[in-house]
Protein backbone atom coordinates (compact mmCIF):
# COMPACT_ATOMS: atom_id res chain seq x y z
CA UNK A 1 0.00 0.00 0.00
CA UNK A 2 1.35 3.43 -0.55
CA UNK A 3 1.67 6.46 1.60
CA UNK A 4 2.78 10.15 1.61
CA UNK A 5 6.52 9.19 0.61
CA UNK A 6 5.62 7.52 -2.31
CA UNK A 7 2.97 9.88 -3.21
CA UNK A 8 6.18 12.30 -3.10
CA UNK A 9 9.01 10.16 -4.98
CA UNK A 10 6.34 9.91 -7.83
CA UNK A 11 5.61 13.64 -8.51
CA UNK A 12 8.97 14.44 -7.84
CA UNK A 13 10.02 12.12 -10.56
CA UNK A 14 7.96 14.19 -13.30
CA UNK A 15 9.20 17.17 -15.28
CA UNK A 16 9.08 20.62 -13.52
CA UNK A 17 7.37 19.89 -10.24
CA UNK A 18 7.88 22.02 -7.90
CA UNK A 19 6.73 20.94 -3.87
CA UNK A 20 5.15 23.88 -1.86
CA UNK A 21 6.16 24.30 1.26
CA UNK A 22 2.86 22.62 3.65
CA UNK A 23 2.43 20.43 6.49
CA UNK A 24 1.59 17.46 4.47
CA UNK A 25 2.13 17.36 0.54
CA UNK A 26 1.85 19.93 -2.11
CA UNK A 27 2.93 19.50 -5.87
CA UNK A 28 2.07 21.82 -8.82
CA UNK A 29 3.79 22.10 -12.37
CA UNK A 30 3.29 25.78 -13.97
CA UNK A 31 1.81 26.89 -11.17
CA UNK A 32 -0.85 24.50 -10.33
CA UNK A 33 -1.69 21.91 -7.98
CA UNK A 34 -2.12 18.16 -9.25
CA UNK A 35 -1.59 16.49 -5.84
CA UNK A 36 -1.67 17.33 -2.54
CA UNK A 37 -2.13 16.27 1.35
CA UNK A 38 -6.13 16.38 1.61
CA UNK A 39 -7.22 19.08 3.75
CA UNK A 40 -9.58 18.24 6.25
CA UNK A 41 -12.71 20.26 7.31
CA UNK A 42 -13.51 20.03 11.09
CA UNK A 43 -16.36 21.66 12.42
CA UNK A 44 -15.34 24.20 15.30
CA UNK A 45 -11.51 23.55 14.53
CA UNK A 46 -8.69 24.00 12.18
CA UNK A 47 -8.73 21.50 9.22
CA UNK A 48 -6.71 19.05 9.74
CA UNK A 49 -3.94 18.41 6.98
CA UNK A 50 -4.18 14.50 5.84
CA UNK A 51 -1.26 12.86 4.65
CA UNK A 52 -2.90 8.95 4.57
CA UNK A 53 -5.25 11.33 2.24
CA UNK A 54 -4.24 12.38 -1.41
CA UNK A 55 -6.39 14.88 -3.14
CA UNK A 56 -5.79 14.47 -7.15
CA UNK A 57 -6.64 16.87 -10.08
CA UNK A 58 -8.97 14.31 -12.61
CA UNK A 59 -9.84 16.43 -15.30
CA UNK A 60 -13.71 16.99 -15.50
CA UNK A 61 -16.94 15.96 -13.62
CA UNK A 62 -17.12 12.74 -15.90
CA UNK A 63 -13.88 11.07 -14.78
CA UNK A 64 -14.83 12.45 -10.78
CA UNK A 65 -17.93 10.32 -10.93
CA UNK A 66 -16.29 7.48 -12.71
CA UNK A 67 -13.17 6.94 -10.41
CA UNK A 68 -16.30 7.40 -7.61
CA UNK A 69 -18.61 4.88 -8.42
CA UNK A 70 -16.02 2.78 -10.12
CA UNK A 71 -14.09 2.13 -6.71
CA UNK A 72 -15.67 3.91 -3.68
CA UNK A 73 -13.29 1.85 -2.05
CA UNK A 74 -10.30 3.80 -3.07
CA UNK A 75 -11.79 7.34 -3.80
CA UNK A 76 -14.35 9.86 -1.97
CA UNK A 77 -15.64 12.72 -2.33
CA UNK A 78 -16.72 16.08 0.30
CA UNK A 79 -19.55 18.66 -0.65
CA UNK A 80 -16.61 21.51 -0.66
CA UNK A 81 -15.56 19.54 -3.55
CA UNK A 82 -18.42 19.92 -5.33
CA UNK A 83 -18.67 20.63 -9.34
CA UNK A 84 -14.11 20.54 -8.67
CA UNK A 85 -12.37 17.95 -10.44
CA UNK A 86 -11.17 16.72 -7.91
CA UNK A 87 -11.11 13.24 -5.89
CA UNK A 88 -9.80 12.19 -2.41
CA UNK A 89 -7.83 9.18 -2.71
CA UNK A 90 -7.18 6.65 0.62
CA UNK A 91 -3.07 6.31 -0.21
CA UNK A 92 -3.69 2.89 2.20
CA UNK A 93 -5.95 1.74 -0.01
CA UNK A 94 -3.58 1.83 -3.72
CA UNK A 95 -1.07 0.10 -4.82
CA UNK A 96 2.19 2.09 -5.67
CA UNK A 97 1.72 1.39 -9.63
CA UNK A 98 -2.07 2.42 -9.65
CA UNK A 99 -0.79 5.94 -7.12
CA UNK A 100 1.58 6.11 -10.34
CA UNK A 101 -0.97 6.24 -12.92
CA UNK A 102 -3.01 8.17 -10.74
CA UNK A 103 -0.32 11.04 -9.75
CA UNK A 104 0.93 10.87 -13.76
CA UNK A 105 -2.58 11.42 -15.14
CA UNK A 106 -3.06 14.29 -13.08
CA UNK A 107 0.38 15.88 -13.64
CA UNK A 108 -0.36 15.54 -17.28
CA UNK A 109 -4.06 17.28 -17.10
CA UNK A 110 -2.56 20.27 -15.18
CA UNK A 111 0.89 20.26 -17.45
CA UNK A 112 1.20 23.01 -20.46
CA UNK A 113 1.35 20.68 -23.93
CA UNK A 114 5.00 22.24 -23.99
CA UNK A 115 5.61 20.36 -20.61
CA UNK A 116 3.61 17.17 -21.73
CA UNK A 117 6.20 16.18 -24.34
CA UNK A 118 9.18 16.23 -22.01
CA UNK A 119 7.24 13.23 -20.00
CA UNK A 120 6.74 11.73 -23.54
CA UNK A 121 9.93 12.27 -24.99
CA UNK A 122 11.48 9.97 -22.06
CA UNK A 123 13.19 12.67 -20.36
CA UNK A 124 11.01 11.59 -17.05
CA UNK A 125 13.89 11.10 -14.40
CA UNK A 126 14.02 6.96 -13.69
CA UNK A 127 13.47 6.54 -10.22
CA UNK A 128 15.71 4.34 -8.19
């Protein structure tokens, strides 16, 4: 099962991510956010940052409700996401090469075309 450190070592290992500085995880590629720690909502207290929590950039509302009903097992939902492309995915739940497919797909959705080809092209760092 995979957790924060892999969810790390796999953006890392794209083209031009760049980690904000957070309590959990934070990764964006020209300036926005694919993947990052899921915030938590707590009534009548500060959210609580989630690392065992991976919130991931999918695209559109289709793919949301797909990866949703799909495997509810592995992916949720909050109404502050609401009409966001966005999923919460349960990092105990995945496997490291599905969180790599996962953290790829929404690296590529977020990265310019100009970026896009640099993962294509095999210039993707090989991680160790």
């Amino acid at each position: 099962m995979a957790d924060a450190d892999d969810v790390r070592r796999l953006a890392l290992a794209l083209p031009h991510v760049v980690e904000i500085d957070s309590a959990g995880f934070d990764f964006r590629v020209a300036d926005k956010g694919f993947v990052w720690s899921y915030p938590e909502r707590r009534p009548g207290a500060p959210r609580l940052i989630r690392t065992d929590i991976a919130v991931l950039y999918v695209g559109d509302e289709a793919e949301k409700q797909a990866l949703l009903l799909g495997e509810p097992d592995l992916f949720f939902t909050t109404p502050a996401y609401d009409g966001l492309p966005l999923v919460m995915l349960r990092l105990t739940q995945v496997g490291v090469d599905r969180l790599e497919e996962l953290v790829t797909n929404a690296w590529r959705m977020r990265a310019p075309d100009s970026l896009v080809g640099d993962l294509d092209d095999g210039t993707r760092p090989v991680d160790g």
